[in-house]
Structure formats: C-alpha cells, structure tokens
C-alpha atoms as a PDB file:
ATOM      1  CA  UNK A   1       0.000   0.000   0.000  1.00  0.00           C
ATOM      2  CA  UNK A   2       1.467   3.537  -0.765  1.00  0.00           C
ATOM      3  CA  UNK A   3       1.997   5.731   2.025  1.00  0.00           C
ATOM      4  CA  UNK A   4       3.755   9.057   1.602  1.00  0.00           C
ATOM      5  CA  UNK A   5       6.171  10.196   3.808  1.00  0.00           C
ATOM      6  CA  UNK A   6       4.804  12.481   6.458  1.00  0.00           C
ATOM      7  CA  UNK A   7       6.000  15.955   6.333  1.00  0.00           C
ATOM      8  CA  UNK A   8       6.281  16.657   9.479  1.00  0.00           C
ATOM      9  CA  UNK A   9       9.406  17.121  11.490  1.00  0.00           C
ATOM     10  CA  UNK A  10       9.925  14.797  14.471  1.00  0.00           C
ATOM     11  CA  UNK A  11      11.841  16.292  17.588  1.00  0.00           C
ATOM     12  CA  UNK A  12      14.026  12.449  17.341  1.00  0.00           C
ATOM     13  CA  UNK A  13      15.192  13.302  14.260  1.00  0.00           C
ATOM     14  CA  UNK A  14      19.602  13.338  14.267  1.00  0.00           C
ATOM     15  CA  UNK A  15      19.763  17.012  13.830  1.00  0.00           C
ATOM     16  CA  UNK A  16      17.831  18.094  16.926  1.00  0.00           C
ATOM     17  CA  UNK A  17      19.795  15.362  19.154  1.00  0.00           C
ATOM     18  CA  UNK A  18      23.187  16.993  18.501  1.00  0.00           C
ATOM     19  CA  UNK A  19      24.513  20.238  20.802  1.00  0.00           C
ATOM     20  CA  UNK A  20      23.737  23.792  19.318  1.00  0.00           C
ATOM     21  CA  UNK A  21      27.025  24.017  18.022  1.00  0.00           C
ATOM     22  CA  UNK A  22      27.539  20.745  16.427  1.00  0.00           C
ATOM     23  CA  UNK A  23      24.106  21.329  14.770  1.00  0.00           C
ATOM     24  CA  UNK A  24      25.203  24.845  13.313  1.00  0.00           C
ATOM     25  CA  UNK A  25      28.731  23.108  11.847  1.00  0.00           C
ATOM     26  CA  UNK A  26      26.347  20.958  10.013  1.00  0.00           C
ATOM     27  CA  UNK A  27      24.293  23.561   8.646  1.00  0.00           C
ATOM     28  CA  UNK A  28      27.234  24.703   7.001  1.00  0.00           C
ATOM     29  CA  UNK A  29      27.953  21.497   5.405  1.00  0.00           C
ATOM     30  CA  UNK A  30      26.820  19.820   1.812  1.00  0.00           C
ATOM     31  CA  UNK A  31      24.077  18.054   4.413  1.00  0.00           C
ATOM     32  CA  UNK A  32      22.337  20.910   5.181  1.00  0.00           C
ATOM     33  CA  UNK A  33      22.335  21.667   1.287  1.00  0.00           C
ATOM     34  CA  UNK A  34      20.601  18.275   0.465  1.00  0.00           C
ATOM     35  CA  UNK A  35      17.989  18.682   3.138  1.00  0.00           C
ATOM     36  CA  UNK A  36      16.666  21.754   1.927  1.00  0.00           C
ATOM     37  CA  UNK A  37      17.786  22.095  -2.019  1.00  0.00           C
ATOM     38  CA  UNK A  38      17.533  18.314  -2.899  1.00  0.00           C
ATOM     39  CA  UNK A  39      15.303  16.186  -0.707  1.00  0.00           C
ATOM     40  CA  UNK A  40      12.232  18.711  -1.352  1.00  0.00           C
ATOM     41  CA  UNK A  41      12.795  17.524  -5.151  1.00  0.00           C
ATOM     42  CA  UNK A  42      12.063  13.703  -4.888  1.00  0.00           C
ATOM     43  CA  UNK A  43       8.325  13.173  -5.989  1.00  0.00           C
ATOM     44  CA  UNK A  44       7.321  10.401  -4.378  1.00  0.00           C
ATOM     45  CA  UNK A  45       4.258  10.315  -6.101  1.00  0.00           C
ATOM     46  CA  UNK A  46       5.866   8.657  -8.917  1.00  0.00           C
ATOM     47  CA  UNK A  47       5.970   5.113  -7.349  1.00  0.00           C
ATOM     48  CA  UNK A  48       1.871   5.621  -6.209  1.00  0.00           C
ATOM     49  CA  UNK A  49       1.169   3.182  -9.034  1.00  0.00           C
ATOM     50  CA  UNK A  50       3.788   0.823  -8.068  1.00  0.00           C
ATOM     51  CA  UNK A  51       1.943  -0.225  -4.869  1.00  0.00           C
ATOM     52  CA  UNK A  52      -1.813  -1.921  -4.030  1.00  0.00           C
ATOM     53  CA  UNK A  53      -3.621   1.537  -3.515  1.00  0.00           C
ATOM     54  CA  UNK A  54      -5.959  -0.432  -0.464  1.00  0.00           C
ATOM     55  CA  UNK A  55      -4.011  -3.300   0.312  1.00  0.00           C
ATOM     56  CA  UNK A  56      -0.703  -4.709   1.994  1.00  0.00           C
ATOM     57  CA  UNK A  57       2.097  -3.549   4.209  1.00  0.00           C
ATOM     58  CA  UNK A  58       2.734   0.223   3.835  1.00  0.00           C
ATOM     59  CA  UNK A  59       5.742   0.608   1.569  1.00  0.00           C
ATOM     60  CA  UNK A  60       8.947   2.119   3.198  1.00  0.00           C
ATOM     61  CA  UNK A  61      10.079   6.139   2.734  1.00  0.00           C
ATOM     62  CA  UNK A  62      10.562   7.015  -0.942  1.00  0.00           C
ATOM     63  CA  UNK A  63      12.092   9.809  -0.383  1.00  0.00           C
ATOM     64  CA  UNK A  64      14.273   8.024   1.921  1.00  0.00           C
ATOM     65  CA  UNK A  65      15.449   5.399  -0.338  1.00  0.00           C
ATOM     66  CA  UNK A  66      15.777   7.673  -3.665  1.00  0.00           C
ATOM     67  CA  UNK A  67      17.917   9.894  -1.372  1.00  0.00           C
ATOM     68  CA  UNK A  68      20.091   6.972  -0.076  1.00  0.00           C
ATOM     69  CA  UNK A  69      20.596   6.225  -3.741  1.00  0.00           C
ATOM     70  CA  UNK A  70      21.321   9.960  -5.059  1.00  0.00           C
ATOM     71  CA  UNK A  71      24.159   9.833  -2.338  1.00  0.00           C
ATOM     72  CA  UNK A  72      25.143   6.087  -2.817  1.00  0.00           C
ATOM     73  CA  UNK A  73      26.232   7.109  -6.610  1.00  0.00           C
ATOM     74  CA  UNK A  74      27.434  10.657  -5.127  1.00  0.00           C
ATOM     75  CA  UNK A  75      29.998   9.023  -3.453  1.00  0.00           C
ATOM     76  CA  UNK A  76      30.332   5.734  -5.255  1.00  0.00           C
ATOM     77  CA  UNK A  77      29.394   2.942  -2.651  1.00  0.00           C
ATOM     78  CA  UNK A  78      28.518  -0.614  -2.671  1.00  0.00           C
ATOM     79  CA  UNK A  79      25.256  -1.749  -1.073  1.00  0.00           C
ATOM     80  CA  UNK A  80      27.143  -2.183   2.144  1.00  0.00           C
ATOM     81  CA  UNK A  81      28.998   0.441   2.120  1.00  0.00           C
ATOM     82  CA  UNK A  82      25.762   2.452   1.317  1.00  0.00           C
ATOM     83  CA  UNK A  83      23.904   0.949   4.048  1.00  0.00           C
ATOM     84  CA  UNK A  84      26.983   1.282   7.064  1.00  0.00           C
ATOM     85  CA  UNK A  85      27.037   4.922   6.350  1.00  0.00           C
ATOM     86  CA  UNK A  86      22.944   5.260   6.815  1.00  0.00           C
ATOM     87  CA  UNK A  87      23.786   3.515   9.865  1.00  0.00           C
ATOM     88  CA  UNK A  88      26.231   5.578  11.749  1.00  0.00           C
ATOM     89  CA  UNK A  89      26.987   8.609   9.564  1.00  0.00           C
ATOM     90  CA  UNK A  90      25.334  11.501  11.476  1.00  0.00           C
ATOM     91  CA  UNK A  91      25.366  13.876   8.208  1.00  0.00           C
ATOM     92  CA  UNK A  92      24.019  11.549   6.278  1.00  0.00           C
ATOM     93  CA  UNK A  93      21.064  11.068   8.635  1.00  0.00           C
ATOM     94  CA  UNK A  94      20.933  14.978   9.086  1.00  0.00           C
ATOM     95  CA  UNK A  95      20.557  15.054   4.995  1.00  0.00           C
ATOM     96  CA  UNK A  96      17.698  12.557   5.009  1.00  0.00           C
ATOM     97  CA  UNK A  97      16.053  14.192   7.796  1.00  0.00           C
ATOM     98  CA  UNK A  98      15.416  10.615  10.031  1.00  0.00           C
ATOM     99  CA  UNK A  99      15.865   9.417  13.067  1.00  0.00           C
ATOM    100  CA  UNK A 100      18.848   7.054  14.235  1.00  0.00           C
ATOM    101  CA  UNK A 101      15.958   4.400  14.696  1.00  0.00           C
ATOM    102  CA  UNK A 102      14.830   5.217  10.999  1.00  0.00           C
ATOM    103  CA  UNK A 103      18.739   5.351  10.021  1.00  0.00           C
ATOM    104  CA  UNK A 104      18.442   1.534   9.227  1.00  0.00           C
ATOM    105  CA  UNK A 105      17.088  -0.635   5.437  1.00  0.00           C
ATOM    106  CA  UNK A 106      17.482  -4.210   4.775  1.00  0.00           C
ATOM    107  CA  UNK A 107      19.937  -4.975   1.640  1.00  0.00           C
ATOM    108  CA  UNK A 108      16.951  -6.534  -0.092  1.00  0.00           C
ATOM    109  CA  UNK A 109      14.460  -3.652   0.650  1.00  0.00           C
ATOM    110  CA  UNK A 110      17.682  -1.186  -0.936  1.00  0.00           C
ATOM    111  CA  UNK A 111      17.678  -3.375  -4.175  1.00  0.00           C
ATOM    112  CA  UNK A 112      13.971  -3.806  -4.628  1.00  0.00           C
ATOM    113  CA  UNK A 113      13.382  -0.321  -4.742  1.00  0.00           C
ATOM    114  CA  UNK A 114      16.711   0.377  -7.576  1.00  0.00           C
ATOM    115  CA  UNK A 115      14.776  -2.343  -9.243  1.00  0.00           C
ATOM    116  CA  UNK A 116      11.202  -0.783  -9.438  1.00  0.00           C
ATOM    117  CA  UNK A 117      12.491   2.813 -10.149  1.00  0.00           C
ATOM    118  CA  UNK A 118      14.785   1.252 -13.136  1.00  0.00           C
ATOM    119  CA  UNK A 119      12.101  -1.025 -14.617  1.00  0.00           C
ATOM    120  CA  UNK A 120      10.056   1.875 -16.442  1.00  0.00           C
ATOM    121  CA  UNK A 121      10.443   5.609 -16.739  1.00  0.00           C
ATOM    122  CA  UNK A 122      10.782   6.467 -13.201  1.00  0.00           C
ATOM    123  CA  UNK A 123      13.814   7.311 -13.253  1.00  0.00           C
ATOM    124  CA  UNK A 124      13.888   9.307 -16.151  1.00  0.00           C
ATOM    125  CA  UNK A 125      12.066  11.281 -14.577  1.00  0.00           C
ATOM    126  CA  UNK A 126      12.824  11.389 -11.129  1.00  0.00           C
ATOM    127  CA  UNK A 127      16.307  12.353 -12.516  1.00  0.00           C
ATOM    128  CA  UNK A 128      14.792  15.382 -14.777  1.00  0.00           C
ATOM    129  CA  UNK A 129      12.990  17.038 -11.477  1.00  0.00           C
ATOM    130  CA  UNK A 130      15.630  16.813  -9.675  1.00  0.00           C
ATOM    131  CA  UNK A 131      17.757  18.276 -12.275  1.00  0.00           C
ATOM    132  CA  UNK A 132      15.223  21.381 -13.093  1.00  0.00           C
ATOM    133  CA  UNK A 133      15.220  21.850  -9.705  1.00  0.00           C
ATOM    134  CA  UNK A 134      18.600  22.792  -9.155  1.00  0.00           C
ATOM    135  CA  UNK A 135      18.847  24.485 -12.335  1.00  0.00           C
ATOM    136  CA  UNK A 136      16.210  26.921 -11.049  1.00  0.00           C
ATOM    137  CA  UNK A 137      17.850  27.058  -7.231  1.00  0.00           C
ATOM    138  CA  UNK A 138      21.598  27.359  -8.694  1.00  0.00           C
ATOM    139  CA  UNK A 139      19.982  30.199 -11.030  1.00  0.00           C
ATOM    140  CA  UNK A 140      21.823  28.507 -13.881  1.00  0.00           C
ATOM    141  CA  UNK A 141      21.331  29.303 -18.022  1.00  0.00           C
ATOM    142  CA  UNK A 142      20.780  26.420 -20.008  1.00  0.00           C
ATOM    143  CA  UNK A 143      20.372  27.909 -23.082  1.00  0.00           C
ATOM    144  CA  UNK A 144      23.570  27.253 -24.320  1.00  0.00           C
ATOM    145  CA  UNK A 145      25.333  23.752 -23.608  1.00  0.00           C
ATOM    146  CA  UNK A 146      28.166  22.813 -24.525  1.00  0.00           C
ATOM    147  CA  UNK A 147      28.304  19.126 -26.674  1.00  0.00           C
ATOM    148  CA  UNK A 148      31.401  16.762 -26.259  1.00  0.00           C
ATOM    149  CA  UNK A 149      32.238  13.358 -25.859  1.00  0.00           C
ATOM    150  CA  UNK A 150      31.703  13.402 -22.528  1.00  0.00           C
ATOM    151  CA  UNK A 151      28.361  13.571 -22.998  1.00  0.00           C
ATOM    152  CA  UNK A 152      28.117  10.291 -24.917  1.00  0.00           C
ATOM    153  CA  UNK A 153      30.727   8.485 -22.111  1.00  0.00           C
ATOM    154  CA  UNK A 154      28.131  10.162 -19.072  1.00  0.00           C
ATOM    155  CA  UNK A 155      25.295   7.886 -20.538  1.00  0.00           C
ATOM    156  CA  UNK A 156      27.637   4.330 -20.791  1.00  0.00           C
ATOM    157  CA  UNK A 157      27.995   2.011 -17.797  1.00  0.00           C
ATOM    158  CA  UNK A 158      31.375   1.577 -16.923  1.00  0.00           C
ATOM    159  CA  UNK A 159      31.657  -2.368 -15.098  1.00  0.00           C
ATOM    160  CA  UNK A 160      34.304  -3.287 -13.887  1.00  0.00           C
ATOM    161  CA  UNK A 161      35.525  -6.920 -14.890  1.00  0.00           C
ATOM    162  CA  UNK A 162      33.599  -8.820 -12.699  1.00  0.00           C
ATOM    163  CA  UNK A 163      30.307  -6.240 -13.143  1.00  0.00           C
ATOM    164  CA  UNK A 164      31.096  -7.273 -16.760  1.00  0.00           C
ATOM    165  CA  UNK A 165      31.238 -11.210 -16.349  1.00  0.00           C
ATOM    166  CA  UNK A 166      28.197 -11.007 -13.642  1.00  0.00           C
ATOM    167  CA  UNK A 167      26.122  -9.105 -16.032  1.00  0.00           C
ATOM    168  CA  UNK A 168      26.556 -11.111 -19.425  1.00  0.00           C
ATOM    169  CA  UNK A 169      25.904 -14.138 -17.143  1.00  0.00           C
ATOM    170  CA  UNK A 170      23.180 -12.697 -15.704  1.00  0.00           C
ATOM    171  CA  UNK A 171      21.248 -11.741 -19.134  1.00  0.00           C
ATOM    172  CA  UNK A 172      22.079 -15.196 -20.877  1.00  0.00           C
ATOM    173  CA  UNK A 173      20.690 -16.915 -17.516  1.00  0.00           C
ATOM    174  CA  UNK A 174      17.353 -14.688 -17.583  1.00  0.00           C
ATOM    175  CA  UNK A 175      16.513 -15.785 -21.608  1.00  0.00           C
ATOM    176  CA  UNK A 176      17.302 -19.507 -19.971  1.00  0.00           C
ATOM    177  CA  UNK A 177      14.686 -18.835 -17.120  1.00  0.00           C
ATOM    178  CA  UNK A 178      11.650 -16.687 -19.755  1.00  0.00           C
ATOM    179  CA  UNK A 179      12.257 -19.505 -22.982  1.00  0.00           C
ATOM    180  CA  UNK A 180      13.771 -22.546 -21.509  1.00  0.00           C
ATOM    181  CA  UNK A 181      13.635 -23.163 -17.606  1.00  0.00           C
ATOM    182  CA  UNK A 182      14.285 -26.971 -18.383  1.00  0.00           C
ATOM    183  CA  UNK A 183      17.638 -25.843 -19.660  1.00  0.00           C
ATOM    184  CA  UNK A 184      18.604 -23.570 -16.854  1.00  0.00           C
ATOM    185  CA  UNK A 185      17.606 -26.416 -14.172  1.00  0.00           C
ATOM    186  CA  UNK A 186      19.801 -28.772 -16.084  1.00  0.00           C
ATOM    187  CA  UNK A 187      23.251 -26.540 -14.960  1.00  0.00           C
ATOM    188  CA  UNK A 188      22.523 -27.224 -11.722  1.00  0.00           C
ATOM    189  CA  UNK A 189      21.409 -25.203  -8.441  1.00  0.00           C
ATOM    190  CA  UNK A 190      24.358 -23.008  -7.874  1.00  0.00           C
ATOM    191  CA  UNK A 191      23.312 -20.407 -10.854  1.00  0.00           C
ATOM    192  CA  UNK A 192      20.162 -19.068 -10.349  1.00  0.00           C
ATOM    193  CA  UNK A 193      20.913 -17.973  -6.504  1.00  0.00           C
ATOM    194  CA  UNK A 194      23.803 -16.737  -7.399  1.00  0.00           C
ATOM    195  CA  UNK A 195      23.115 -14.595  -9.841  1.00  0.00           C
ATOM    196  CA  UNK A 196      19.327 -14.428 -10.540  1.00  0.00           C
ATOM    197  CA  UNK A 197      17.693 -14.426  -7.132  1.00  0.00           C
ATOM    198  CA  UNK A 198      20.239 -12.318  -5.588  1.00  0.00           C
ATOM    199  CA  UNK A 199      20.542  -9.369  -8.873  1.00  0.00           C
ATOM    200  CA  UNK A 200      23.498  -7.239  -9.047  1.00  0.00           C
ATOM    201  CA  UNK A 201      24.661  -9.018  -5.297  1.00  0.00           C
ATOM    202  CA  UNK A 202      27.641 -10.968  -6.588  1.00  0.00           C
ATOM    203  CA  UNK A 203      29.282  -7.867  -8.861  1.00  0.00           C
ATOM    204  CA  UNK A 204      28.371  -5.490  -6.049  1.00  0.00           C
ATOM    205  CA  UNK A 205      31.809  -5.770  -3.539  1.00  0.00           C
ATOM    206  CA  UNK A 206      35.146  -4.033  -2.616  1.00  0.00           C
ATOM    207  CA  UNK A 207      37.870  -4.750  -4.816  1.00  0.00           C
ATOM    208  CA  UNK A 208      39.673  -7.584  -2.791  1.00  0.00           C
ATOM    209  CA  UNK A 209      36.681  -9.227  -2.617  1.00  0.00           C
ATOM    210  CA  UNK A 210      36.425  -8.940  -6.573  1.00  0.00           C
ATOM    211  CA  UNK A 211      39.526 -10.830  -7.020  1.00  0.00           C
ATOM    212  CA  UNK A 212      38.379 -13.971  -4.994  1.00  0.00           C
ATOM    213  CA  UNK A 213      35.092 -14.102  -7.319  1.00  0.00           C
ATOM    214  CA  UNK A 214      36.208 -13.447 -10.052  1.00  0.00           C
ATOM    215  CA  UNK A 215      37.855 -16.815 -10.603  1.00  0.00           C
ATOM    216  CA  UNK A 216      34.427 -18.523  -9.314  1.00  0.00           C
ATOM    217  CA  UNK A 217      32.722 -16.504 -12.309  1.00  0.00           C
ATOM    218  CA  UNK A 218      34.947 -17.272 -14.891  1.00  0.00           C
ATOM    219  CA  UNK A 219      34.056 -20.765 -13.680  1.00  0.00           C
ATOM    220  CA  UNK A 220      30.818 -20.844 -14.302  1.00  0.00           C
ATOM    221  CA  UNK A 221      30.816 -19.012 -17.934  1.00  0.00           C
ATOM    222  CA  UNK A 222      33.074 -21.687 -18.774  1.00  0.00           C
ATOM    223  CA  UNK A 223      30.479 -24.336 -17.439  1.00  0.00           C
ATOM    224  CA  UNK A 224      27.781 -22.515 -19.276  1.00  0.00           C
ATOM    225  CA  UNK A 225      29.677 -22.362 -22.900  1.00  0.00           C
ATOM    226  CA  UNK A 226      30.343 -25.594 -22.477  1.00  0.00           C
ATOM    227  CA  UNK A 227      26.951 -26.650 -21.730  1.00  0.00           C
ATOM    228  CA  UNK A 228      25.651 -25.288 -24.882  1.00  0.00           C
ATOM    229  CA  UNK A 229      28.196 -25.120 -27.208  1.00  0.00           C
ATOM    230  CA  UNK A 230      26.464 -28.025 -29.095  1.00  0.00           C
ATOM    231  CA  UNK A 231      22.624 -26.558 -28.659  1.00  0.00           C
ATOM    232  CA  UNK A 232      21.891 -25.035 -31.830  1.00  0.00           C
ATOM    233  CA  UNK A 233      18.565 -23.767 -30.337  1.00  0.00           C
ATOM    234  CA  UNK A 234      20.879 -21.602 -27.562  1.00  0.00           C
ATOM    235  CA  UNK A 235      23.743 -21.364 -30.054  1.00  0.00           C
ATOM    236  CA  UNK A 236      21.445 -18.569 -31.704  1.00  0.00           C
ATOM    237  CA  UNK A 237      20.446 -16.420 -28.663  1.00  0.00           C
ATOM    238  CA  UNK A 238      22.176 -13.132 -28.880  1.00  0.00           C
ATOM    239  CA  UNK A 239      22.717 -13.371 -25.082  1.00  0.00           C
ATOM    240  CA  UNK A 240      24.814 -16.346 -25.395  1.00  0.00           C
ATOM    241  CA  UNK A 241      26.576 -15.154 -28.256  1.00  0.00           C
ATOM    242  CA  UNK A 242      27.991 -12.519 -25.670  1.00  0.00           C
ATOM    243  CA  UNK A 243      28.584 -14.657 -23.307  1.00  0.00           C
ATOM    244  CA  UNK A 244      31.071 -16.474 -25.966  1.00  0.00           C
ATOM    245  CA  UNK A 245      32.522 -13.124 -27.184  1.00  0.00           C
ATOM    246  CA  UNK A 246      33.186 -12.105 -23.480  1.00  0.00           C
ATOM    247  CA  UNK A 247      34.950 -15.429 -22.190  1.00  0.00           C
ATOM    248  CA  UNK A 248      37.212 -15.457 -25.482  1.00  0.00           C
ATOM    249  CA  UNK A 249      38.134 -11.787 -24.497  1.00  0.00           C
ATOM    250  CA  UNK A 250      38.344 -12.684 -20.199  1.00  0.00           C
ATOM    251  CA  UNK A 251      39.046 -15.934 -20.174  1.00  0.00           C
ATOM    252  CA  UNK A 252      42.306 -18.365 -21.141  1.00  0.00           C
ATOM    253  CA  UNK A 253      42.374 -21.709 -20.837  1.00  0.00           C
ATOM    254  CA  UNK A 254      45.907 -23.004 -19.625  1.00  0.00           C
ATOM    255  CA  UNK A 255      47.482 -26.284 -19.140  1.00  0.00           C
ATOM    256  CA  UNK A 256      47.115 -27.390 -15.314  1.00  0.00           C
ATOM    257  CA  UNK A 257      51.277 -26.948 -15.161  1.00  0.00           C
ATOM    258  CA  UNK A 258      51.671 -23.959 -16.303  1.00  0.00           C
ATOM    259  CA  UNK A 259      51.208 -20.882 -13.536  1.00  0.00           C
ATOM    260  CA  UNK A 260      47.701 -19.785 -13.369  1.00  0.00           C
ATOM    261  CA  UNK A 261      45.728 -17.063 -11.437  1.00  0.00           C
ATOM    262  CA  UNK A 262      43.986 -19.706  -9.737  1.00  0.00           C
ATOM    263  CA  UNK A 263      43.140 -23.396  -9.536  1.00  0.00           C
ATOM    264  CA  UNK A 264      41.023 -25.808  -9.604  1.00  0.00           C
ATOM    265  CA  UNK A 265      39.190 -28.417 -11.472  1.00  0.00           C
ATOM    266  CA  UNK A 266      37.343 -26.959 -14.939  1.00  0.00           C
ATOM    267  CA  UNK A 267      33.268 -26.691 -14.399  1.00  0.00           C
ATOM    268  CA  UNK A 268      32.710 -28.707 -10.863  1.00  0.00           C
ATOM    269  CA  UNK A 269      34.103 -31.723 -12.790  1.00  0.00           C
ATOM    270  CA  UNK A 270      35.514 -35.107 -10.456  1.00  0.00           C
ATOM    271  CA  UNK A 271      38.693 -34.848 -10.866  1.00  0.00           C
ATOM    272  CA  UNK A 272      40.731 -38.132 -11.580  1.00  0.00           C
ATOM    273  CA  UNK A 273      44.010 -39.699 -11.418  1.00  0.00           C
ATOM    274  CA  UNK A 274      46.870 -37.834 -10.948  1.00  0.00           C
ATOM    275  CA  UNK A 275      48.431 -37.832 -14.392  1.00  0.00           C
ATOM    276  CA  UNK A 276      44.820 -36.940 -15.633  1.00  0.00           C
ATOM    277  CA  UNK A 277      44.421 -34.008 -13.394  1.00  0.00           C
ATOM    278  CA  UNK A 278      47.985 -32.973 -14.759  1.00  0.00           C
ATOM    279  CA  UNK A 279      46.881 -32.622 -18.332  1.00  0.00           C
ATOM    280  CA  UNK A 280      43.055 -31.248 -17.297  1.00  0.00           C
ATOM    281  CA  UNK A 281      42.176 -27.499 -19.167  1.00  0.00           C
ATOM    282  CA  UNK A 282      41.761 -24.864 -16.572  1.00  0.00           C
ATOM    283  CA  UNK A 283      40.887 -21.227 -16.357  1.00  0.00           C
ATOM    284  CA  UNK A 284      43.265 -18.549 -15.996  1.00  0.00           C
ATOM    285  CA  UNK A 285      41.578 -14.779 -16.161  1.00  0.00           C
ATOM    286  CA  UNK A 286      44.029 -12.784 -18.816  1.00  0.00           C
ATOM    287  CA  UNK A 287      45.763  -9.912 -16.942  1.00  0.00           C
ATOM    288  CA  UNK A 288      43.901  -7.057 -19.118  1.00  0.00           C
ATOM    289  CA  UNK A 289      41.514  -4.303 -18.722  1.00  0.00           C
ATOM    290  CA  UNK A 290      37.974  -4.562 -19.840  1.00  0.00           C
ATOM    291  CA  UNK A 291      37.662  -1.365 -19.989  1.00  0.00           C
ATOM    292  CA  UNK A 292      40.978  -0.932 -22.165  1.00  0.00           C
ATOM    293  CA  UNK A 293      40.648  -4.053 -23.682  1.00  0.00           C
ATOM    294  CA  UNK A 294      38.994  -3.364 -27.268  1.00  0.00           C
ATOM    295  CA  UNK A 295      36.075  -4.409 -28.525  1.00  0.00           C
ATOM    296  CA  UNK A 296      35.256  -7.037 -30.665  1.00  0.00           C
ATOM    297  CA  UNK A 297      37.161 -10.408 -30.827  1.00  0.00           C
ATOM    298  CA  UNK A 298      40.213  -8.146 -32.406  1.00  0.00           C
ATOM    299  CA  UNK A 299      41.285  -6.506 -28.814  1.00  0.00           C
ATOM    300  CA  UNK A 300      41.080  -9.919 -27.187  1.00  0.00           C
ATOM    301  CA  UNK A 301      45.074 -11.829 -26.220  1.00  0.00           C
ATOM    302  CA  UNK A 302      44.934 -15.101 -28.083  1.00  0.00           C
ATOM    303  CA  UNK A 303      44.760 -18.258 -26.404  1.00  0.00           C
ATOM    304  CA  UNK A 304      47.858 -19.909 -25.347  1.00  0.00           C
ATOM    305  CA  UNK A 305      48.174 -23.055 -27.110  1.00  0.00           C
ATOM    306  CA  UNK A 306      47.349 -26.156 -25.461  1.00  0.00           C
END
C-alpha cells in the first residue's frame, strides 16, 4: 500500500539530538544543502502506481530510499557500504532528515526499490525534477550547452571486470529462465541464486573481494559455454553469443602446469588420477583491462596453445 512520507518534522530526528554548536557546523555542510535544495525535489508520487492503492504492508520512505541512492552514486558505494554509512553517519542522517531508529534498510528492501524505479520511466524522470530543480535554485542558463564526448561516455555504464562477467551471465541466464527453464535447471542449483535471485549481489563488492570471485565466475561461464556449445537452439540467442565473445576476451584456458591465477578443477568436474588431473584445461583470467581491452574479438590476447 502507498503511504507518503509524512512531512512533518519529528523532535528524534539526528539534527535536533546533537549540541547547538555541532548542529550549526552541520548547517554549514553539503548536508544541510541536500535537506533543503535536494530532498524537497524527490516526488514520491511517482511510485503511487507501483503499490496496491488499499491493500498490503505500507511501503517504506521514498524519499528516503531515492535519497540513499542519489548519495550512494554521489559518493560511489557498494550496497554495504551504502547501508553502514545510513547507519552511523550523522550527516548523512541529518541530509535525510530521520531518526537514528529510521537510520536503518534491509539490503533486499535497498535493491527492490533500484529495481522498481529502473524497470520503467521512473527514473527518467525522477532524474529530470531533480535536475530542473537545481537548475532553477543554482539560477543557472541552459540555453547554451556545450556538446562533447563526454556527454556520450556520461550515458555508458562503466563495469568493472567482474560487473562485466556477472552481467553477461546474468542476461544469458534470464533468456534460460523466460524460454527454456528446463535448460537452466539442467546446470545445476548453484546459478540461479547466485546470480538471478540475488541481482546485481555478486558484482556489487570491494575490490579484494572482486579478485576472490572473479575466478568462481569465470568458472561458471566456462560451465555454461560448455553446456551449450552443441545446442543449436541456444547457439542462436544473442545473449549467449555474448557470453562467448566475453569469455574469449576474459578468459584463457591453460594447461594445469603452467602458472595460473587460480586453480582448480574446470566446471565442478571429479577430478581423476593424478596424471589426468595434470593434463586437465583450466581457467586462468588474462591480466587485461575490460575497460581498455577493445572491442570485438580483435582486442582480445589469443589463447595460449594447449
């Protein structure tokens, strides 16, 4: 059920808990500026449709999770960075005008709502109000703009490698689910939690973290190629087609004696004798840039030979 966030002030909230002069450093900060330039832009009446107008649990602040997200991408956090900082940052609950009690969202509840305001043109034009907005309070002319390349580069993701392996993974394993769920159950139990049920989770982590997972994902698009290689039906999905392009770019296979990245046995597979594990085919992530890399199949390193 949609419930609008009251707009009244509550005497708990973290900027009337703090001493006089602690409270007047923050109004001199960029928190003070969000509270009263950028918060009052957020129409929360764009997600009324989104909800059961008579029915079900009230849905939590809008305001509070679009402004949670404005800042998250402000200052480039993961999810848990994102949510530690709601926690126990005091500007941060001064900005969003809450409580410490209210300084507190579930992971899940963080994602669902980045989902819904994604999914149509919410966002679009959540992020024009807020723009006109400040336009009109910065007293700025937009008559003239000036058009560059950065323009084009502003409306690109940039992933990093693993946001790159997650997501081609992730769109191949969604076609699996919508046009062939007997396919998708056939790889097994370990994909769809990982990467379906759990959206955006596994690509979503500090860089040292990153390294350990990236070896588990280059895993698993290995386990997938090979899993349809010989499908023609799959073969002819665009989605796998980049998952192919992507692991030919990524990806190396190595002999098991040479010095990979990592180790380990090729797709979950028993591993046998000695000698045989000797000669298996493993995966060794190249040592290049995604970003840097080139597109197409002609900025990819070759494979060594086998």
């Amino acid at each position: 059920m949609f419930r609008p966030t009251s707009p009244q002030h509550c005497l708990f909230e973290s900027r009337f808990l703090v001493p006089p002069e602690k409270r007047a450093r923050l109004e001199k900060s960029w928190a003070h500026v969000f509270l009263t330039k950028v918060l009052p832009l957020i129409d929360e009446e764009l997600y009324r449709d989104a909800f059961d107008a008579k029915t079900g649990r009230p849905n939590q602040s809008i305001r509070l999770l679009t402004g949670v997200h404005l800042l998250k991408e402000w200052y480039d956090l993961t999810d848990e960075e994102t949510l530690e900082q709601l926690e126990y940052n005091l500007p941060w609950q001064y900005a969003l005008a809450i409580t410490p009690e209210e300084a507190h969202l579930p992971r899940k509840t963080l994602h669902n709502h980045r989902v819904r305001t994604l999914k149509d043109d919410r966002a679009r034009k959540m992020f024009e109000r807020v723009t006109r907005g400040l336009v009109e309070v910065d007293g700025l002319n937009v008559s003239r703009q000036r058009l560059d390349s950065t323009h084009v580069i502003s409306n690109m993701a940039v992933l990093t490698r693993l946001g790159l392996l997650v997501e081609t993974l992730t769109k191949l394993l969604k076609a699996l689910a919508r046009r062939a769920p007997e396919k998708l159950a056939g790889l097994g139990g370990t994909l769809r939690p990982r990467y379906l049920e759990r959206e955006g989770y596994f690509a979503d982590v500090k860089k040292e973290q990153a390294r350990r997972r990236l070896p588990v994902v280059a895993q698993d698009l290995h386990r997938v190629v090979l899993a349809f290689e010989d499908d023609e039906d799959v073969r002819a999905w665009e989605s796998f087609g980049l998952v192919r392009w992507v692991f030919e770019e990524q990806v190396e296979l190595v002999e098991e004696d040479a010095p990979p990245r990592w180790r380990g046995a090729p797709c979950g597979r028993p591993r046998g004798s000695r000698s045989e594990r000797r000669n298996e085919v493993i995966g060794e992530l190249r040592n290049t840039n995604p970003a840097t890399n080139g597109s197409g199949a002609a900025g990819a390193q070759r494979r060594r030979p086998l």
